[in-house]
N, C-alpha and C. Protein backbone atom coordinates (compact mmCIF):
# COMPACT_ATOMS: atom_id res chain seq x y z
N UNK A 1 97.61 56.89 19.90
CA UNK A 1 96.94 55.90 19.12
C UNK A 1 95.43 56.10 19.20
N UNK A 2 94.87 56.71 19.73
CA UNK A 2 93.61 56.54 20.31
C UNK A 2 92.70 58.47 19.46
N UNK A 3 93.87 59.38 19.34
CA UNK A 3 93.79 60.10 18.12
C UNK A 3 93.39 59.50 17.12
N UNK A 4 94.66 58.42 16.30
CA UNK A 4 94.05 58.13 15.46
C UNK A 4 92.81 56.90 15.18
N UNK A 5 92.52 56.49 15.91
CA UNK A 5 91.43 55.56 16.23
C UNK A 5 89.82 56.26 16.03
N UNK A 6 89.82 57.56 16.86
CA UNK A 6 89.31 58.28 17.11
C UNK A 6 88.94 58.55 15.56
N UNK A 7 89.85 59.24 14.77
CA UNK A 7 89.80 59.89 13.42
C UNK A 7 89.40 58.42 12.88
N UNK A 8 89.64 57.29 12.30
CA UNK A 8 89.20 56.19 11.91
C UNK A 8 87.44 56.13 11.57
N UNK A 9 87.29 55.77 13.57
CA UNK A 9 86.47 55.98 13.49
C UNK A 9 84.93 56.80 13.26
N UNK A 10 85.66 58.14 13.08
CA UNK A 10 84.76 59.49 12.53
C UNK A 10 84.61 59.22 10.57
N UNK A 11 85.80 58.70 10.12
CA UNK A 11 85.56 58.18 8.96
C UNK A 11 84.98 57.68 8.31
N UNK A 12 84.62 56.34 9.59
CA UNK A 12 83.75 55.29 8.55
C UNK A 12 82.24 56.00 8.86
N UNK A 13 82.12 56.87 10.10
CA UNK A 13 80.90 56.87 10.05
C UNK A 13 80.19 57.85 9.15
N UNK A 14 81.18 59.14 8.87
CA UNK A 14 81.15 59.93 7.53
C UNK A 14 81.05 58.87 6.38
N UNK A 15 81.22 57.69 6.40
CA UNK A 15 81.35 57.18 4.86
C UNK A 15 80.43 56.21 5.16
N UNK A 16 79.74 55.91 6.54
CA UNK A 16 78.31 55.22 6.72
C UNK A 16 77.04 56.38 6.31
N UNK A 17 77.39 57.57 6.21
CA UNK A 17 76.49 58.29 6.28
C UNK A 17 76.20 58.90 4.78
N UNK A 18 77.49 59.00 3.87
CA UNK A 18 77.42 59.10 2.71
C UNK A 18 76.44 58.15 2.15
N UNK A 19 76.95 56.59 2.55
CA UNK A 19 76.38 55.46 1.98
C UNK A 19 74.91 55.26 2.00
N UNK A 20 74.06 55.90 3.17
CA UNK A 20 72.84 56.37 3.72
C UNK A 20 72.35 57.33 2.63
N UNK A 21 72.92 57.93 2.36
CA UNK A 21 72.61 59.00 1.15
C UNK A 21 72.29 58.93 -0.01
N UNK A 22 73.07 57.52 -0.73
CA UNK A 22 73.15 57.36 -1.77
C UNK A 22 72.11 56.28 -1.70
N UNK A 23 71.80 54.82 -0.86
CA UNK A 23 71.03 54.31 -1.15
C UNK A 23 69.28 54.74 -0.96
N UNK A 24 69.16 56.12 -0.01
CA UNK A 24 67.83 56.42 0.49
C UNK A 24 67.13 56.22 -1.31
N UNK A 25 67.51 57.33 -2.60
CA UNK A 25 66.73 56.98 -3.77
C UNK A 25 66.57 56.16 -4.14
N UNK A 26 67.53 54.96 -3.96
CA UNK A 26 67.03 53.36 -4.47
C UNK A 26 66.66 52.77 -3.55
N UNK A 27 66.16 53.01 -2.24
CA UNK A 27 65.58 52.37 -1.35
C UNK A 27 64.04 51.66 -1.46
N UNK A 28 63.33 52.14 -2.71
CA UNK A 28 61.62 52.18 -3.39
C UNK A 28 62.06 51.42 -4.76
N UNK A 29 62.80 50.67 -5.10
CA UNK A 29 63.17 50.31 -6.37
C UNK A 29 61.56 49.41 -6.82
N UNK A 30 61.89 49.07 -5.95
CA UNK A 30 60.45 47.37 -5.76
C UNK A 30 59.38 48.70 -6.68
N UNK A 31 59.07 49.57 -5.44
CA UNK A 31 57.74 50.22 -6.34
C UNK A 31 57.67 51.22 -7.36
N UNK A 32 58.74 51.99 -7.90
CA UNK A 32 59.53 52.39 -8.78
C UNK A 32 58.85 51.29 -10.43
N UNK A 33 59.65 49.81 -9.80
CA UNK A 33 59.27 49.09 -10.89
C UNK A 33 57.77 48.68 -11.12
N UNK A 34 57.36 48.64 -10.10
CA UNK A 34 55.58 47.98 -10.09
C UNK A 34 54.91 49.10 -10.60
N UNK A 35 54.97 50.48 -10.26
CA UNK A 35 54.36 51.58 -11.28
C UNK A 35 54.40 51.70 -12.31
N UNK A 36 56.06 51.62 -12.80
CA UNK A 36 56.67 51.41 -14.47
C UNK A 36 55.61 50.38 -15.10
N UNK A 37 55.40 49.35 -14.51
CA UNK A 37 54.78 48.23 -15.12
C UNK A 37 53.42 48.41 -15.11
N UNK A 38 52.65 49.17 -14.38
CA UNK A 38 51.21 49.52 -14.58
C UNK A 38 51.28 51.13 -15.19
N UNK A 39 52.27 51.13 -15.67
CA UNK A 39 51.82 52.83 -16.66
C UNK A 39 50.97 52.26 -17.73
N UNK A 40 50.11 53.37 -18.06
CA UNK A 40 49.56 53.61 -19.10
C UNK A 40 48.88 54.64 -19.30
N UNK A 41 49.05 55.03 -20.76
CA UNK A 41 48.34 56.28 -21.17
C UNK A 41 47.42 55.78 -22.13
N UNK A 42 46.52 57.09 -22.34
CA UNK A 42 45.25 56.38 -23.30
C UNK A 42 44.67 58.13 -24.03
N UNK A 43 44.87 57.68 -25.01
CA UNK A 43 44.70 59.20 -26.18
C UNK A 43 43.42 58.42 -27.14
N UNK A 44 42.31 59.59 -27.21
CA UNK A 44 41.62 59.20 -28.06
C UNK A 44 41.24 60.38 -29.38
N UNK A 45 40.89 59.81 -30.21
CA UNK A 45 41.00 61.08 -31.47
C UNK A 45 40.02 62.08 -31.35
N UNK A 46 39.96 63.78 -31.99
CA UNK A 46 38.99 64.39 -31.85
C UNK A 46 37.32 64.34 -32.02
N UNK A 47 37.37 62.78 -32.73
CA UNK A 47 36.03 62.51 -33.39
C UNK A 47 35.25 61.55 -32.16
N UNK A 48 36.24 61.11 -31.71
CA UNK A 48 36.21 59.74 -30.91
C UNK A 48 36.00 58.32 -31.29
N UNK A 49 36.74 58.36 -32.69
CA UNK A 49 36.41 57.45 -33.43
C UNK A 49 37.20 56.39 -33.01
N UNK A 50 38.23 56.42 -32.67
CA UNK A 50 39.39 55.46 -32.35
C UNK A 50 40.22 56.14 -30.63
N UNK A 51 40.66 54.77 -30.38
CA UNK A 51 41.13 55.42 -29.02
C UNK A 51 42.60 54.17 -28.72
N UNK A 52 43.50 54.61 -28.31
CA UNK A 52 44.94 54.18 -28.26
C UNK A 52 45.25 53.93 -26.56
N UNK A 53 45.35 52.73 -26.26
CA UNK A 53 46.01 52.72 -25.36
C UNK A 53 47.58 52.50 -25.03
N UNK A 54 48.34 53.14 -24.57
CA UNK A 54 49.92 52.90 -24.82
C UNK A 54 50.58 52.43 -23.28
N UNK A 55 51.87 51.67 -23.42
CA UNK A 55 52.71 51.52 -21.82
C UNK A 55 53.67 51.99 -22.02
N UNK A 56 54.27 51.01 -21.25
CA UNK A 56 55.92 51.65 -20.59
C UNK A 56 56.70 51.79 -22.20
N UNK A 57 57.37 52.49 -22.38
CA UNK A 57 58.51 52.56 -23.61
C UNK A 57 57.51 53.34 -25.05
N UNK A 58 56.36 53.07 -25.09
CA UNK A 58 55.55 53.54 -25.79
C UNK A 58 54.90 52.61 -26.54
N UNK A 59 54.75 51.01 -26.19
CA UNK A 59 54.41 50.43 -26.51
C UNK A 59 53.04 50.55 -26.43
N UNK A 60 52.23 49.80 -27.66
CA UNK A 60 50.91 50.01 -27.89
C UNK A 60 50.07 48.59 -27.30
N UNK A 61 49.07 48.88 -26.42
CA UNK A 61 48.68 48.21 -25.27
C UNK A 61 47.31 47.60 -26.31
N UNK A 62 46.37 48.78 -26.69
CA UNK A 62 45.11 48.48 -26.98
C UNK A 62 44.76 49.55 -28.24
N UNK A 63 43.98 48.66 -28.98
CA UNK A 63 43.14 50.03 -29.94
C UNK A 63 42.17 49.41 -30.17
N UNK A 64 41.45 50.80 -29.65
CA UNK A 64 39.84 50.47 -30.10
C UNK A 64 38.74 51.54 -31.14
N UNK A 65 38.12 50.83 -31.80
CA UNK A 65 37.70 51.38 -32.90
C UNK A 65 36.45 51.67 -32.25
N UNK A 66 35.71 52.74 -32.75
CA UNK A 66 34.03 52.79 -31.99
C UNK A 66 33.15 52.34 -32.76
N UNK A 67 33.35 52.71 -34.47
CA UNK A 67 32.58 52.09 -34.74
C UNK A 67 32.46 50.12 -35.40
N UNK A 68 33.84 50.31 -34.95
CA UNK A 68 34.20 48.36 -35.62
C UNK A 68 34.42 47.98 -34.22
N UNK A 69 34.37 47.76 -33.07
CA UNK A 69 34.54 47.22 -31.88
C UNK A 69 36.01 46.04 -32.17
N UNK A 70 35.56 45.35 -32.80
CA UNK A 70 36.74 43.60 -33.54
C UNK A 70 37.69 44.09 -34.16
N UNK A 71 37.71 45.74 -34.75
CA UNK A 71 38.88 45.55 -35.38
C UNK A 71 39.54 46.43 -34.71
N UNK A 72 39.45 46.96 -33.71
CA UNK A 72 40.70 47.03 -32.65
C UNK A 72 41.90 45.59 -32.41
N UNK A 73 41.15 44.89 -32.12
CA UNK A 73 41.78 43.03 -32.00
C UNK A 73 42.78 42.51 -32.85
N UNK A 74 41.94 42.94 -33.99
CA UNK A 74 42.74 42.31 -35.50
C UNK A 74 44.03 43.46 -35.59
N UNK A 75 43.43 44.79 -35.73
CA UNK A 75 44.75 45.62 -35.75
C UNK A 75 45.82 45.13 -34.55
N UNK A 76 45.82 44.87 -33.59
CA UNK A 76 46.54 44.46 -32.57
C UNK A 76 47.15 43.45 -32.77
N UNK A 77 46.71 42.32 -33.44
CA UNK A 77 47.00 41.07 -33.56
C UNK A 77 48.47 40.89 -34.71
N UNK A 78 47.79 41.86 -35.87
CA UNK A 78 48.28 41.92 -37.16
C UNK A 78 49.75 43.10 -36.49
N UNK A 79 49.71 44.06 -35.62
CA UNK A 79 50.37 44.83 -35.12
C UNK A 79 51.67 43.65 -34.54
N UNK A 80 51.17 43.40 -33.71
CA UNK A 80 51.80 42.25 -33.04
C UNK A 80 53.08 40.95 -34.01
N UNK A 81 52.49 40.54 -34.69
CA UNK A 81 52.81 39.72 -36.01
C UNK A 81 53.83 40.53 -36.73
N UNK A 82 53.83 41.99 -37.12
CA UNK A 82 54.99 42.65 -37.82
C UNK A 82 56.14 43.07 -36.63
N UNK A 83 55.44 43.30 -34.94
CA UNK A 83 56.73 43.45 -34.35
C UNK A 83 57.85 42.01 -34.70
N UNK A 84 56.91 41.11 -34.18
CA UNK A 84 57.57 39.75 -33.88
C UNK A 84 58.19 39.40 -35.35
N UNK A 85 57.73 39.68 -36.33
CA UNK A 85 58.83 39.34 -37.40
C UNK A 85 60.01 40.24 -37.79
N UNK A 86 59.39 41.45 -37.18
CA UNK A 86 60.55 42.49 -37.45
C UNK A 86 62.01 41.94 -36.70
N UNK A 87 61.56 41.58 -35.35
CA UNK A 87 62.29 41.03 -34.31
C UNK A 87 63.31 39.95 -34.85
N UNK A 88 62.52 38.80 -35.70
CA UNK A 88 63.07 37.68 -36.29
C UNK A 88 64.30 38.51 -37.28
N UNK A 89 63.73 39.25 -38.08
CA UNK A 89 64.69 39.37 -39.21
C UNK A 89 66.06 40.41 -38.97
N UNK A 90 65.79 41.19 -37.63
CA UNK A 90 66.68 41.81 -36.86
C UNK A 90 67.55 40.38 -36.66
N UNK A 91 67.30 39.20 -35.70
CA UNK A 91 67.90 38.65 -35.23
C UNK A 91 68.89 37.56 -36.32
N UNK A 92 68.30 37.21 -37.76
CA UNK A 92 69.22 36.67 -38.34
C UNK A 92 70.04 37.49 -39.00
N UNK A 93 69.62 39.06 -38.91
CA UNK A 93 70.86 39.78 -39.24
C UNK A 93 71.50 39.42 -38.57
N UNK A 94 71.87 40.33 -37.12
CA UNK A 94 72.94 39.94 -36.24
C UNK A 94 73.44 38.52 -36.19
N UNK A 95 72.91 37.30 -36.52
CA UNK A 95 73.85 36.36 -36.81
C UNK A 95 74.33 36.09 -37.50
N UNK A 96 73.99 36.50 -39.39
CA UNK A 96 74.72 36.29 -40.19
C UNK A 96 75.96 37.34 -40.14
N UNK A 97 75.94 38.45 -39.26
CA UNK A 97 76.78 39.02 -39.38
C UNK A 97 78.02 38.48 -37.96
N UNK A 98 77.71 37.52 -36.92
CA UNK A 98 78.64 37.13 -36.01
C UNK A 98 78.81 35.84 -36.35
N UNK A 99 78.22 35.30 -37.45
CA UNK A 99 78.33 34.02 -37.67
C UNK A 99 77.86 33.14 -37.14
N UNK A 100 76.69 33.07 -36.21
CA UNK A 100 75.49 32.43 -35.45
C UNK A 100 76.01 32.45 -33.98
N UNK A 101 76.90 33.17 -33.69
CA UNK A 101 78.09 32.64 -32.56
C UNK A 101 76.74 33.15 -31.43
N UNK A 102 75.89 34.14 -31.54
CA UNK A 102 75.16 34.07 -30.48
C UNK A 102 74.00 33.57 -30.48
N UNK A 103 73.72 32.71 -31.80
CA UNK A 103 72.37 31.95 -31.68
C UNK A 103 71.10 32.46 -31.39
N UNK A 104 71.19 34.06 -31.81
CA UNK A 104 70.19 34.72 -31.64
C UNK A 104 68.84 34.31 -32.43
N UNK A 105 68.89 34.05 -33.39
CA UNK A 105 67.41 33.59 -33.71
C UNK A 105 66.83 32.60 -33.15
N UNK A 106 67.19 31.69 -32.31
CA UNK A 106 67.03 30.48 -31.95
C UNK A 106 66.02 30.73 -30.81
N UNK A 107 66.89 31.98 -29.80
CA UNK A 107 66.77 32.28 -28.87
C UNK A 107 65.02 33.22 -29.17
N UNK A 108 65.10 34.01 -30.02
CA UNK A 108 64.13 34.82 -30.37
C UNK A 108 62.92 34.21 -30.87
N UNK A 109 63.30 32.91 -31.74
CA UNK A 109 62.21 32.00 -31.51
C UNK A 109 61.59 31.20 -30.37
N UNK A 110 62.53 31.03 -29.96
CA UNK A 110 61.45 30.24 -28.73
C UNK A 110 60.71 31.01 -27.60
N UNK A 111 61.29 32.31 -27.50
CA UNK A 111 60.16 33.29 -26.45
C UNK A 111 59.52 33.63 -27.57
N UNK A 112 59.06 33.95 -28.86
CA UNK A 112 57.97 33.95 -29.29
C UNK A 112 57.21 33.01 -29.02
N UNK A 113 57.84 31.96 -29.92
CA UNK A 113 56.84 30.51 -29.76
C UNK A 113 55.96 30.43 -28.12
N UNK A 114 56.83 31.16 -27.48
CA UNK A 114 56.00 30.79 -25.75
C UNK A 114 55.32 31.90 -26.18
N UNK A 115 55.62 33.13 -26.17
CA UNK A 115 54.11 33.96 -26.24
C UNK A 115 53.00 34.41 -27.07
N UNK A 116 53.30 33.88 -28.40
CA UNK A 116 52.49 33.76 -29.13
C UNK A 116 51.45 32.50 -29.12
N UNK A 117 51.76 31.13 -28.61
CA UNK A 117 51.32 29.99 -28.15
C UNK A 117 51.75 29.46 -29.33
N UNK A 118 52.57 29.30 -30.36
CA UNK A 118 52.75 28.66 -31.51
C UNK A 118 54.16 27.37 -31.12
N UNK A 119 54.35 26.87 -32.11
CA UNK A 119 56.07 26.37 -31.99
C UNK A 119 56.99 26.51 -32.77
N UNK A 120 57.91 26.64 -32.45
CA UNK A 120 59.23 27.28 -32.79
C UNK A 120 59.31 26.74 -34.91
N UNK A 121 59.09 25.30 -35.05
CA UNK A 121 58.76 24.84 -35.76
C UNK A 121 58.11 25.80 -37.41
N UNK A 122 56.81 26.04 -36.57
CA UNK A 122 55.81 27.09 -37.18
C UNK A 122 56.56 28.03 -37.62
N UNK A 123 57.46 28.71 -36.72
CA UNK A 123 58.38 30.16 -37.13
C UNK A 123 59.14 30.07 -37.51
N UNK A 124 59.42 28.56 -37.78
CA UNK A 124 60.86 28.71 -38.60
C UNK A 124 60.44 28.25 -40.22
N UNK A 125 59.20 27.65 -40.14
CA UNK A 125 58.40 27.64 -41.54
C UNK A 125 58.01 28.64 -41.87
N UNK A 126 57.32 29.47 -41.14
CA UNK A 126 57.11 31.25 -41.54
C UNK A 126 58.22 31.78 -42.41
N UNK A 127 59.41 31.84 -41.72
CA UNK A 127 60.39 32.80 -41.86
C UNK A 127 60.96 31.81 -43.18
N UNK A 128 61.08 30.91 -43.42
CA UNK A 128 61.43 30.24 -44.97
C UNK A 128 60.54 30.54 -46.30
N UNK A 129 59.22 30.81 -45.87
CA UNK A 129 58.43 31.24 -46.81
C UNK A 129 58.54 32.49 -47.41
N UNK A 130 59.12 33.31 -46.02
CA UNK A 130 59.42 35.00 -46.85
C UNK A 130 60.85 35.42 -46.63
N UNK A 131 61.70 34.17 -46.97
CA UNK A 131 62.84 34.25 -47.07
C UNK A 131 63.65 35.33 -48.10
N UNK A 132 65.02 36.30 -47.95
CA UNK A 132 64.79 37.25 -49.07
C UNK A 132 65.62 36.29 -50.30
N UNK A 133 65.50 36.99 -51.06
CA UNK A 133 66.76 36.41 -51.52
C UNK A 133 68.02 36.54 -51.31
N UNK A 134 68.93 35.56 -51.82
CA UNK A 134 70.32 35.62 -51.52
C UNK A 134 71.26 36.79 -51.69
N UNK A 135 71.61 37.62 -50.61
CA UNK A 135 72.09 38.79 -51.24
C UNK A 135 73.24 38.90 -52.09
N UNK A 136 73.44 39.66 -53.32
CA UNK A 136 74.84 39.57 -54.16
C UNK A 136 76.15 39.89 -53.22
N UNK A 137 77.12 38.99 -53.88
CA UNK A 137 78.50 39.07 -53.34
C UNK A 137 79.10 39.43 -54.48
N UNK A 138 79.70 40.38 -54.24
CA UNK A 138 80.66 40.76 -55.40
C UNK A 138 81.97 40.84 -55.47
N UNK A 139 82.21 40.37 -54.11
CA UNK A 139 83.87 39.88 -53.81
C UNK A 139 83.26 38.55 -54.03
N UNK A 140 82.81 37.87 -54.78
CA UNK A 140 82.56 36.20 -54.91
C UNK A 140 82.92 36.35 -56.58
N UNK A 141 83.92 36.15 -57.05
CA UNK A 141 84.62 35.60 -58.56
C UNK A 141 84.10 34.32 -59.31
N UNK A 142 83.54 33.35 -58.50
CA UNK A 142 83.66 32.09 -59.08
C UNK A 142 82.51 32.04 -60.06
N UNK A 143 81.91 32.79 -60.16
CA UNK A 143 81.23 32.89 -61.71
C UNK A 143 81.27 33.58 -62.31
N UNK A 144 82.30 34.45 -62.45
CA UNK A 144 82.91 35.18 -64.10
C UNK A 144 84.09 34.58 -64.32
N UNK A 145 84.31 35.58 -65.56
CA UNK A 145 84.99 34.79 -66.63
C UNK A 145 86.47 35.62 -65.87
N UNK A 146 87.61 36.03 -66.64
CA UNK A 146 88.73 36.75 -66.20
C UNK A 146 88.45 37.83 -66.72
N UNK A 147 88.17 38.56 -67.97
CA UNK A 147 87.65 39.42 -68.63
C UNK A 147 86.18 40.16 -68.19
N UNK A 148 85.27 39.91 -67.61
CA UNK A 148 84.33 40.35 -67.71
C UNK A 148 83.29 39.24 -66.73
N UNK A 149 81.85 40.16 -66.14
CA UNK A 149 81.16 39.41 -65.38
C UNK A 149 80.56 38.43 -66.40
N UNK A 150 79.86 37.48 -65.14
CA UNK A 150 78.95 36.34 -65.98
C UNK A 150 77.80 36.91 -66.68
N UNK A 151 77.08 38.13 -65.60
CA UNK A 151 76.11 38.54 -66.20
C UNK A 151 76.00 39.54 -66.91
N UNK A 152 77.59 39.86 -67.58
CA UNK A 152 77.30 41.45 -68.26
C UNK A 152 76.77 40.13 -70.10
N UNK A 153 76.11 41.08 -70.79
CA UNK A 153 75.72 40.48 -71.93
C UNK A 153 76.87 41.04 -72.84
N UNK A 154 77.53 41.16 -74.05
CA UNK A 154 78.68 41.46 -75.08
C UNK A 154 77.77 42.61 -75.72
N UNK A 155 79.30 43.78 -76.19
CA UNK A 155 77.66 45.02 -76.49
C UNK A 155 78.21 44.34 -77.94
N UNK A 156 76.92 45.20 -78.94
CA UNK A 156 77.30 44.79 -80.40
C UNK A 156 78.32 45.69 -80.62
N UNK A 157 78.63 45.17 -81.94
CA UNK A 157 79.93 46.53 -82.36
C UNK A 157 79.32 47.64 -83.25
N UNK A 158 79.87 48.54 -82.93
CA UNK A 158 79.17 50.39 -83.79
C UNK A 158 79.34 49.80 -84.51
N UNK A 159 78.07 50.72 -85.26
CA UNK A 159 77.38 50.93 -86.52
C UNK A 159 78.67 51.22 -87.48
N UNK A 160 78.57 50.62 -89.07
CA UNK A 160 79.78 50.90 -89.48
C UNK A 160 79.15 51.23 -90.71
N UNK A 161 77.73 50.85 -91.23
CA UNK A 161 77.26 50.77 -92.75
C UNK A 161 76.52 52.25 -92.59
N UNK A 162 76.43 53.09 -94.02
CA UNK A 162 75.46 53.62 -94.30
C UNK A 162 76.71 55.22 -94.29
N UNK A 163 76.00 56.28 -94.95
CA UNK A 163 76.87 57.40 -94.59
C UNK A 163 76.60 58.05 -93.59
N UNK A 164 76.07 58.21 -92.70
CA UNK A 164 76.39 58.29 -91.17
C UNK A 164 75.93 60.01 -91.04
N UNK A 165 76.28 61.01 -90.34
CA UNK A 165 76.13 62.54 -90.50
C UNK A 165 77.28 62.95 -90.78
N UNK A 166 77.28 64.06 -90.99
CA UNK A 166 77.85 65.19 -91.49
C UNK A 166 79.45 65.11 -90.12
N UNK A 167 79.26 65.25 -88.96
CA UNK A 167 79.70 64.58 -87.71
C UNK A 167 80.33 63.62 -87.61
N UNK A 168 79.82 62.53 -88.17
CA UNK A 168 80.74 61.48 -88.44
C UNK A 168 82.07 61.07 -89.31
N UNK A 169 81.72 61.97 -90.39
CA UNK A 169 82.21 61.78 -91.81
C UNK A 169 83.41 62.81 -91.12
N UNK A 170 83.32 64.04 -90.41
CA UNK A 170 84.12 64.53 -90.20
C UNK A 170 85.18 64.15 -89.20
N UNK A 171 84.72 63.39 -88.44
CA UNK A 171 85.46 62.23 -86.78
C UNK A 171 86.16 61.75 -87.72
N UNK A 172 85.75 60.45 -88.28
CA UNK A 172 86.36 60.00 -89.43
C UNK A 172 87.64 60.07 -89.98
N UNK A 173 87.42 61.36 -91.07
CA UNK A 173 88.27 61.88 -91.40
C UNK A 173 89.41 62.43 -91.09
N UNK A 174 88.93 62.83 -89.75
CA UNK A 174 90.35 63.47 -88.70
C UNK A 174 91.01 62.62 -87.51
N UNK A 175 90.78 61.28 -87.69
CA UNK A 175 91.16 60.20 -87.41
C UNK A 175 92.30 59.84 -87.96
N UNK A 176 91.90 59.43 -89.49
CA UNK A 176 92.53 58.65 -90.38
C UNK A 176 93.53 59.72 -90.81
N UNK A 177 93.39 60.85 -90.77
CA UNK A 177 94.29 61.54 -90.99
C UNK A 177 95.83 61.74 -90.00
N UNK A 178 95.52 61.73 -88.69
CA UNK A 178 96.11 61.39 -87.88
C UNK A 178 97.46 60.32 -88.23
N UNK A 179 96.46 59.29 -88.47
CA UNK A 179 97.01 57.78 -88.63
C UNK A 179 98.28 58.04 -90.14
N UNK A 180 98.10 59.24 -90.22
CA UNK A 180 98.87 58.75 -91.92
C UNK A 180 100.64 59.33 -91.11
């Protein structure tokens, strides 16, 4: 018994030592993440007219103009404003397509509203103003007729007056001939 005790115990400590192994790379996670979070890169153009600061994922941190100083700000601002609506109109996709079941816009509004300093309110008046339109359903019947859509217009009927070409007269003819 003491064999296998012996072997037992050589086991776990082979599988204490594996375990040693595997956590030593995640042992720095803490500062791993605190670096991630102070990355940044910073590219400026050959002229030095403009200069880009970027972070983690490739997000755009700063731009600065040399000779407009303010409209680094505004570009940022206005930058900012098309993520966050892009974000919005991402998010009532995905609910019109789950059927609101995850309440994603709701959710996407109110961490804006916190970091933009606005209220939820505001963004939901935004997003009504550049509402799209209603997209067509064309599995939706209830406004045509049985014959034909609501919105097709009736074509006129061919031309029947006048002698027509040379082409015609001959269609015509080898029509009606048919018919006899």
């Amino acid at each position: 018994m003491s064999a296998e005790f012996d072997q037992l115990v050589a086991q776990f400590e082979q599988f204490q030592s594996k375990l040693k192994h595997v956590e030593e790379p995640f042992a720095d996670l803490g500062g791993m993440q605190q670096e991630l979070t102070e990355l940044e890169s910073t590219a400026t153009s050959p002229d030095r007219a403009v200069t880009v600061v970027a972070g983690v994922g490739g997000s755009i941190k700063e731009i600065r103009f040399a000779d407009n100083p303010g409209l680094g700000s505004v570009v940022m601002e206005t930058l900012q404003r098309a993520v966050a609506e892009a974000a919005r109109k991402q998010a009532v996709i995905v609910d019109e397509h789950t059927n609101g079941a995850l309440d994603l816009v709701d959710q996407v509004l109110e961490v804006q509203a916190e970091a933009l300093g606005t209220t939820v309110d505001e963004l939901k008046s935004n997003m009504r103003d550049e509402a799209p339109p209603a997209p067509e359903r064309p599995d939706d019947f209830s406004e045509q007729t049985v014959l034909r859509r609501a919105d097709d217009t009736p074509q006129p009927p061919p031309y029947s007056g006048g002698s027509g070409s040379a082409g015609d007269s001959f269609l015509k003819n080898l029509f009606d001939e048919e018919d006899h």
